[in-house]
PDB file of N, CA and C in Angstrom:
ATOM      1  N   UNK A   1      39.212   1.890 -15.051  1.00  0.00           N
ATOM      2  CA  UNK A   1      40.521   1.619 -14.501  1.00  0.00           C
ATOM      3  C   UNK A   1      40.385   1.107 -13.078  1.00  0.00           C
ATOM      4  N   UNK A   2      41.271   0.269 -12.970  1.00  0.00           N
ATOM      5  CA  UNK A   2      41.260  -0.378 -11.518  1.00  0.00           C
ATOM      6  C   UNK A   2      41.606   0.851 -10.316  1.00  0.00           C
ATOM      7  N   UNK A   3      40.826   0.624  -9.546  1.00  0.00           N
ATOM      8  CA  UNK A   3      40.443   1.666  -8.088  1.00  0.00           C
ATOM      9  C   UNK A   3      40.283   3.373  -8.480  1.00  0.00           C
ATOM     10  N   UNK A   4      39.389   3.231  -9.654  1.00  0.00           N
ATOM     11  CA  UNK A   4      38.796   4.403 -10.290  1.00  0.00           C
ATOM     12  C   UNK A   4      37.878   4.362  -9.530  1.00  0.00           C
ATOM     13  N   UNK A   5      37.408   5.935  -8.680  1.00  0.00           N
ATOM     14  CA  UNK A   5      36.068   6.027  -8.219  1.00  0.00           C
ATOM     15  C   UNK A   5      35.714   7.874  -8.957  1.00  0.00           C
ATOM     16  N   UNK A   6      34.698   8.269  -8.512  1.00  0.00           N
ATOM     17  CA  UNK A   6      33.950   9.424  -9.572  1.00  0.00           C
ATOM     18  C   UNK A   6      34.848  10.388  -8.967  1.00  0.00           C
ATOM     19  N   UNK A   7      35.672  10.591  -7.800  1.00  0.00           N
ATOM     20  CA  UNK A   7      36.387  11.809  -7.721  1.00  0.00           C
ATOM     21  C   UNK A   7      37.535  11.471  -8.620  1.00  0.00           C
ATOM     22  N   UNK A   8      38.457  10.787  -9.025  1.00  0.00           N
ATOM     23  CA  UNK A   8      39.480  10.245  -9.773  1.00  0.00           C
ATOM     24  C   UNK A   8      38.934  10.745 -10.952  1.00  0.00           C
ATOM     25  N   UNK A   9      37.674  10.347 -11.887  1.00  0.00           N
ATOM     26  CA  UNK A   9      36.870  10.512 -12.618  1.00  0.00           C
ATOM     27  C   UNK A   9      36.872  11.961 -12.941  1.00  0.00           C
ATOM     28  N   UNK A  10      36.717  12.465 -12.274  1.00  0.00           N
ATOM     29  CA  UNK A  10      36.183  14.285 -12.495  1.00  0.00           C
ATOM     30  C   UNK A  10      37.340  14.821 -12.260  1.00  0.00           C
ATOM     31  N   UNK A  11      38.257  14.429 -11.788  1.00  0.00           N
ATOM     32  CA  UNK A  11      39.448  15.403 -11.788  1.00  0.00           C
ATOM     33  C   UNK A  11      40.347  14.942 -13.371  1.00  0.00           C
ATOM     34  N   UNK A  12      40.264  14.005 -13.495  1.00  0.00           N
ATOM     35  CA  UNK A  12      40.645  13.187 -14.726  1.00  0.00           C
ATOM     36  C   UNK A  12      40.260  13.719 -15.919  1.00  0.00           C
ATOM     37  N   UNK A  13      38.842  13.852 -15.968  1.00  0.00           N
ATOM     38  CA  UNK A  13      38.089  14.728 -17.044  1.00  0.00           C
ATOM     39  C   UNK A  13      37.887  16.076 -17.021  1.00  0.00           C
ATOM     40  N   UNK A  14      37.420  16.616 -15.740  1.00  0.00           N
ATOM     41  CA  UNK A  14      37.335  18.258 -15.957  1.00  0.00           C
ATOM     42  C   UNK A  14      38.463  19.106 -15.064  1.00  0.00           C
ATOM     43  N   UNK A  15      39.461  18.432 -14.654  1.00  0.00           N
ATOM     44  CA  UNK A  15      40.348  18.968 -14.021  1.00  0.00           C
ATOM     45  C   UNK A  15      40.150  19.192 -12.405  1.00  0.00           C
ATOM     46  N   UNK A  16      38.738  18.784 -11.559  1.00  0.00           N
ATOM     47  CA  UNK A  16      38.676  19.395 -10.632  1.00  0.00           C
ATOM     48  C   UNK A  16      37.524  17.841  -9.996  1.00  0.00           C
ATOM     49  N   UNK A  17      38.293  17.194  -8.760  1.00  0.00           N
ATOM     50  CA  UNK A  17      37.601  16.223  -8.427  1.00  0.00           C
ATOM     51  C   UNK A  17      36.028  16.304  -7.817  1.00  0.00           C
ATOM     52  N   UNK A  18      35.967  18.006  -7.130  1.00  0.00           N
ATOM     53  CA  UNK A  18      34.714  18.264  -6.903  1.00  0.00           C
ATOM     54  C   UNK A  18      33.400  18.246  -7.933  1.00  0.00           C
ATOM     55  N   UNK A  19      33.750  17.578  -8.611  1.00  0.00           N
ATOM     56  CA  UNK A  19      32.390  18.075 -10.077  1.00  0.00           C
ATOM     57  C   UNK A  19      32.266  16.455  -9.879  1.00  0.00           C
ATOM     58  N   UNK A  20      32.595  15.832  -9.353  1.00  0.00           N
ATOM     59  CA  UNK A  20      31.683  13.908  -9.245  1.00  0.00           C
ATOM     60  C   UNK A  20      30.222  14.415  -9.328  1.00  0.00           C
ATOM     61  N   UNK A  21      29.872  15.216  -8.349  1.00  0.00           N
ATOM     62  CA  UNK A  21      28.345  15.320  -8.159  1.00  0.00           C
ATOM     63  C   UNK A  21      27.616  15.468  -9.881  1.00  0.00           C
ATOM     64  N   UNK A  22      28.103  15.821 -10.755  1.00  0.00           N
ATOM     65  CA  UNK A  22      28.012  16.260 -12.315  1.00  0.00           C
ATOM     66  C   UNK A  22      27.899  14.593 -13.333  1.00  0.00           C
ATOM     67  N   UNK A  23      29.269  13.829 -12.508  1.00  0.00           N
ATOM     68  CA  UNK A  23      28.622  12.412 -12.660  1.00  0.00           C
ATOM     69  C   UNK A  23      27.689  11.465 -12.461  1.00  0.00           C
ATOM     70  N   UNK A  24      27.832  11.624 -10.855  1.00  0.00           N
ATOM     71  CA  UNK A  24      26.674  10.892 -10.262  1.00  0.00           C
ATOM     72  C   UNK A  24      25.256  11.435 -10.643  1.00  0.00           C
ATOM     73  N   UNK A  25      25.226  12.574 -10.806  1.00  0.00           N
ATOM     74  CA  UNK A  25      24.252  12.954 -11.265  1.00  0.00           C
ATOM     75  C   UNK A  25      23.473  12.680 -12.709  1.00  0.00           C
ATOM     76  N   UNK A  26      24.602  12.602 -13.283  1.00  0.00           N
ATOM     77  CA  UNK A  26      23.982  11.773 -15.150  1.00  0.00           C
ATOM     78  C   UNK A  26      24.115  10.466 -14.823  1.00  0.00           C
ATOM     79  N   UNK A  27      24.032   9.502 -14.048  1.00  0.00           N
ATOM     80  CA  UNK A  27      24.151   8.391 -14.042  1.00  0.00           C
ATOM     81  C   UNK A  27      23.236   7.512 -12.558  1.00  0.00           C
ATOM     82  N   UNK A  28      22.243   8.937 -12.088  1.00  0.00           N
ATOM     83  CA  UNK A  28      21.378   7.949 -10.944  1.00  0.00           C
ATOM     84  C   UNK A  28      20.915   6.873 -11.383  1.00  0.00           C
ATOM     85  N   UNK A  29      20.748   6.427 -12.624  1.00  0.00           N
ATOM     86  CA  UNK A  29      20.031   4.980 -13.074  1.00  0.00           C
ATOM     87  C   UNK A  29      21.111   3.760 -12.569  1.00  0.00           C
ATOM     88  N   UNK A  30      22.196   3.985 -11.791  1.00  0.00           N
ATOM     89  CA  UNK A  30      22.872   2.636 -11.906  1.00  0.00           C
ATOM     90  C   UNK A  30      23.633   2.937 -11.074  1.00  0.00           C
ATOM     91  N   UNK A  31      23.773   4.315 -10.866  1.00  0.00           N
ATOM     92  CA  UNK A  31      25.249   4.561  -8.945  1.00  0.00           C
ATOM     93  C   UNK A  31      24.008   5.223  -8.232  1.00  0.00           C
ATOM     94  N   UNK A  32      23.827   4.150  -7.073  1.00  0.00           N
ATOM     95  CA  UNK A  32      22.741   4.622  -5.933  1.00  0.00           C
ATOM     96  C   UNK A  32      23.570   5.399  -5.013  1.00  0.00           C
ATOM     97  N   UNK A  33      25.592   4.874  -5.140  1.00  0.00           N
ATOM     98  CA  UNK A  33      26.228   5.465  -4.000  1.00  0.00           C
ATOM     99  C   UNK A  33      27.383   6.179  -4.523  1.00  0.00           C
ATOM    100  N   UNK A  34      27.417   7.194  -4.530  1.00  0.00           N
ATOM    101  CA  UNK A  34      28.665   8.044  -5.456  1.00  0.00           C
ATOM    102  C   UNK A  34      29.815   7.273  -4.896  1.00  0.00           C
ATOM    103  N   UNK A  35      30.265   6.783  -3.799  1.00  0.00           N
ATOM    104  CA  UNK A  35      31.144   5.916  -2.507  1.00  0.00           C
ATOM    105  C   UNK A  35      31.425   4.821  -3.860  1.00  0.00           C
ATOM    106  N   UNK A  36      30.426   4.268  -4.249  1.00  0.00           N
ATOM    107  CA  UNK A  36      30.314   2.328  -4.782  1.00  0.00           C
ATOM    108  C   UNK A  36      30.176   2.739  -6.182  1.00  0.00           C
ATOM    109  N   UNK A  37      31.028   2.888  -7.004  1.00  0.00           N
ATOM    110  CA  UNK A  37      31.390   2.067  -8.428  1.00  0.00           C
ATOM    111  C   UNK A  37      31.944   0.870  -8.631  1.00  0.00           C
ATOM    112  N   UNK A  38      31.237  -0.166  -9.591  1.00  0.00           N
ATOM    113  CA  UNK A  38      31.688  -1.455  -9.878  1.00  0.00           C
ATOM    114  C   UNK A  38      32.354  -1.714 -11.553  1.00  0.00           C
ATOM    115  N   UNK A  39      33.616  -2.445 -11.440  1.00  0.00           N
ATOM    116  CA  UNK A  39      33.877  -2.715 -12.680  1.00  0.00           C
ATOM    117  C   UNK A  39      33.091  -3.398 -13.644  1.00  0.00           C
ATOM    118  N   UNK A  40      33.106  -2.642 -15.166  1.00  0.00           N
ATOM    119  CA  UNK A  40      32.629  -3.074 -16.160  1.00  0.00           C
ATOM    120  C   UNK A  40      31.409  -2.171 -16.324  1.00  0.00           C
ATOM    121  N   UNK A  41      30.690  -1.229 -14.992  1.00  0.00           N
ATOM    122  CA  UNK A  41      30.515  -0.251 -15.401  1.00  0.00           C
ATOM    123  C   UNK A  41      30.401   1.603 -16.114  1.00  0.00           C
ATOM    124  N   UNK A  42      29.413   1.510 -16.955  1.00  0.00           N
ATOM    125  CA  UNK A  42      29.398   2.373 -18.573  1.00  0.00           C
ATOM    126  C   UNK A  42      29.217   3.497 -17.854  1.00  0.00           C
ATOM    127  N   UNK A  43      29.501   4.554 -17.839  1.00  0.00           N
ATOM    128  CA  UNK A  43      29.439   5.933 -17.141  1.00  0.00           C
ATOM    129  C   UNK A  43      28.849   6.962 -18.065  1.00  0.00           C
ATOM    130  N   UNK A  44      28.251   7.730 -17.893  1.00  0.00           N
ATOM    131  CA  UNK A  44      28.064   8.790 -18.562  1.00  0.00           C
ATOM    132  C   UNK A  44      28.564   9.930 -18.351  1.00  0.00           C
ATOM    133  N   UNK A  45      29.321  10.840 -19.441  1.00  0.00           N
ATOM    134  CA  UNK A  45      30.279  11.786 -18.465  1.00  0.00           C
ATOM    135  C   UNK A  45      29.689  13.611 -19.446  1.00  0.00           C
ATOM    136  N   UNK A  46      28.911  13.803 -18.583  1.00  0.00           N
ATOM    137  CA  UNK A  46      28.775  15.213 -18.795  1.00  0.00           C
ATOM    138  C   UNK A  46      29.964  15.509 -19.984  1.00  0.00           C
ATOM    139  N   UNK A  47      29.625  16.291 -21.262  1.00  0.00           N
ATOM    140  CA  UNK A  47      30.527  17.191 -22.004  1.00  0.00           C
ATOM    141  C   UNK A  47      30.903  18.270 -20.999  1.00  0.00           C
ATOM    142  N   UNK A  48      32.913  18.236 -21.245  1.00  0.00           N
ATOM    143  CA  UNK A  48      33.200  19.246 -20.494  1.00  0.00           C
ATOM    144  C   UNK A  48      32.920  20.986 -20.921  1.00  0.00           C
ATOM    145  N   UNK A  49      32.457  21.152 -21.961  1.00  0.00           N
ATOM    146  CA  UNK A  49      32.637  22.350 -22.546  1.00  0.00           C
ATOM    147  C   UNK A  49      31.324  22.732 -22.116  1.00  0.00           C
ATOM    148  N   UNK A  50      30.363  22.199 -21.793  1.00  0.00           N
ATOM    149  CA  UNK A  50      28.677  22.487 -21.432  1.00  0.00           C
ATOM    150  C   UNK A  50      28.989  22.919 -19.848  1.00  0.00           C
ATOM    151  N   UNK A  51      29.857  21.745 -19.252  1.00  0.00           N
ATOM    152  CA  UNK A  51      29.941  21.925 -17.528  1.00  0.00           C
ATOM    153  C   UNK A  51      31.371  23.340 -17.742  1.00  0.00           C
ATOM    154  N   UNK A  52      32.078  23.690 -18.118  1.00  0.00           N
ATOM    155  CA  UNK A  52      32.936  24.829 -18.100  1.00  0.00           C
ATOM    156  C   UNK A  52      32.009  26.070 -18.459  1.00  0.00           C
ATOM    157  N   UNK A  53      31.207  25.434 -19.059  1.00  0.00           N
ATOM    158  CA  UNK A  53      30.108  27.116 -19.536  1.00  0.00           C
ATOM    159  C   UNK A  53      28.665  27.370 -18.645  1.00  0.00           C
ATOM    160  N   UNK A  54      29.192  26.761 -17.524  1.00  0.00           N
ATOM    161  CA  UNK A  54      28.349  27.188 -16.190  1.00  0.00           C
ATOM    162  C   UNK A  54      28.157  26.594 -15.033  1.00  0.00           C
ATOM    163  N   UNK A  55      28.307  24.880 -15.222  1.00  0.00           N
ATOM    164  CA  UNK A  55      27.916  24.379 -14.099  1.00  0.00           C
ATOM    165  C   UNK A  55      29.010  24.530 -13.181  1.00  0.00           C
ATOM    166  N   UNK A  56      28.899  24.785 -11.868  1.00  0.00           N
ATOM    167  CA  UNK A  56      29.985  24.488 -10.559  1.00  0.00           C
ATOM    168  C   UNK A  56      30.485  22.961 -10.042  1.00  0.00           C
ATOM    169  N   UNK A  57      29.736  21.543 -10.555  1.00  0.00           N
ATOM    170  CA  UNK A  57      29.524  20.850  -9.902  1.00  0.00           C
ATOM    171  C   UNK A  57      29.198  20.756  -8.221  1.00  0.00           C
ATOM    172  N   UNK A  58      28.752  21.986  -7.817  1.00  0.00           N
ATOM    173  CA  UNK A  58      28.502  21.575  -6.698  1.00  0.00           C
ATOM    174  C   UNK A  58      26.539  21.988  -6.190  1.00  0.00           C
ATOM    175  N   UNK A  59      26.156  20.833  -5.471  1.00  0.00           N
ATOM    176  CA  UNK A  59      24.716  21.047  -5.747  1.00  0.00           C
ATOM    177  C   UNK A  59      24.319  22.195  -4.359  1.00  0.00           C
ATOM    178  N   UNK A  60      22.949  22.656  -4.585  1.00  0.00           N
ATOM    179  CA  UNK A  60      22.399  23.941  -3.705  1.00  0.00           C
ATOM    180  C   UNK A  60      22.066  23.185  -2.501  1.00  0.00           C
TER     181      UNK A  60
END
C-alpha cells in the first residue's frame, strides 16, 4: 500500500507497531533500512500465532 512502512505493517498485522523489528528481521535479505521500504516489494511476515506465543518484538 502506498506510504506503507514496517511500523504501519506490524500494527496492521499483529496489532502493535513495535514488533517491525519481527519484520525487518525475516527480511534482512532485501531491507538494509527498517526507515526505506520500496514499492513492489515481497515481505515476509512472521505467523502471528508463533510471534503471540512468545516473541516481544523487541530485540535485547
Amino acid at each position: 500500500m502506498r506510504g506503507d512502512n514496517l511500523w504501519t505493517i506490524s500494527r496492521r498485522t499483529y496489532g502493535e507497531g513495535e514488533r517491525y523489528t519481527l519484520i525487518f528481521d525475516a527480511n534482512q535479505d532485501q531491507v538494509r533500512d527498517p526507515d526505506l521500504i520500496y514499492p513492489g516489494q515481497v515481505l515476509v511476515l512472521p505467523d502471528k500465532d508463533v510471534v503471540d506465543a512468545g516473541q516481544t518484538g523487541k530485540r535485547d
